[in-house]
Protein backbone atom coordinates (compact mmCIF):
# COMPACT_ATOMS: atom_id res chain seq x y z
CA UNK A 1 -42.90 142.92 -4.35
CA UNK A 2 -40.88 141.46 -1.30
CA UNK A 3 -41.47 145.21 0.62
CA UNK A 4 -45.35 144.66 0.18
CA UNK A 5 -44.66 141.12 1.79
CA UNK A 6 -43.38 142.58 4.82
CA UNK A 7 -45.53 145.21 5.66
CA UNK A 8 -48.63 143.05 5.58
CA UNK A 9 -50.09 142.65 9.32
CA UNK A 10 -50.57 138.91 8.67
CA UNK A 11 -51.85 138.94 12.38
CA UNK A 12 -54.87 140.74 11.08
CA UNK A 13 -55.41 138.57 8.08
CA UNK A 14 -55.71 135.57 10.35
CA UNK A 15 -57.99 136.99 12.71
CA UNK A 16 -60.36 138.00 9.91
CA UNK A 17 -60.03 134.43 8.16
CA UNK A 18 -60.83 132.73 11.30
CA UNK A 19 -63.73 134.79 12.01
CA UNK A 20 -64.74 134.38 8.34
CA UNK A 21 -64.66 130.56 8.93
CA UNK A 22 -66.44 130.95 12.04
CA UNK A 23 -69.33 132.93 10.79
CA UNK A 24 -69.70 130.14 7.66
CA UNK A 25 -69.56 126.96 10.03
CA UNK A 26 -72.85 127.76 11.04
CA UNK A 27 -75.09 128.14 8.31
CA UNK A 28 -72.92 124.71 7.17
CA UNK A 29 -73.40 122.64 10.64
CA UNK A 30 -77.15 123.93 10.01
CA UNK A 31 -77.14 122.77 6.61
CA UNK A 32 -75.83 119.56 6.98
CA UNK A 33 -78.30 118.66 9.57
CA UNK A 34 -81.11 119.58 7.42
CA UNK A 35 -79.78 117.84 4.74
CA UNK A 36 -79.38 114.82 6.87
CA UNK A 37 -83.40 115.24 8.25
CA UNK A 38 -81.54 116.16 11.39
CA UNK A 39 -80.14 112.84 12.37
CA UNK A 40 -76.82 113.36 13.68
């Protein structure tokens, strides 16, 4: 279990994660304002 530990590329994992979280703050910041009738 340990060996699997270490030969994950967490470099890759966080790159993906952030861009996950990236592509999904949009549609949120978008949704937000629309559920605020665009009033910041």
């Amino acid at each position: 279990m340990f060996e699997a530990l270490g030969n994950i590329n967490w470099e890759v994992i966080f790159q993906l994660t952030s861009v996950a979280l990236i592509m999904l703050s949009g549609p949120i910041v978008i949704f937000v304002l629309a559920f605020r009738n665009g009033d910041l």
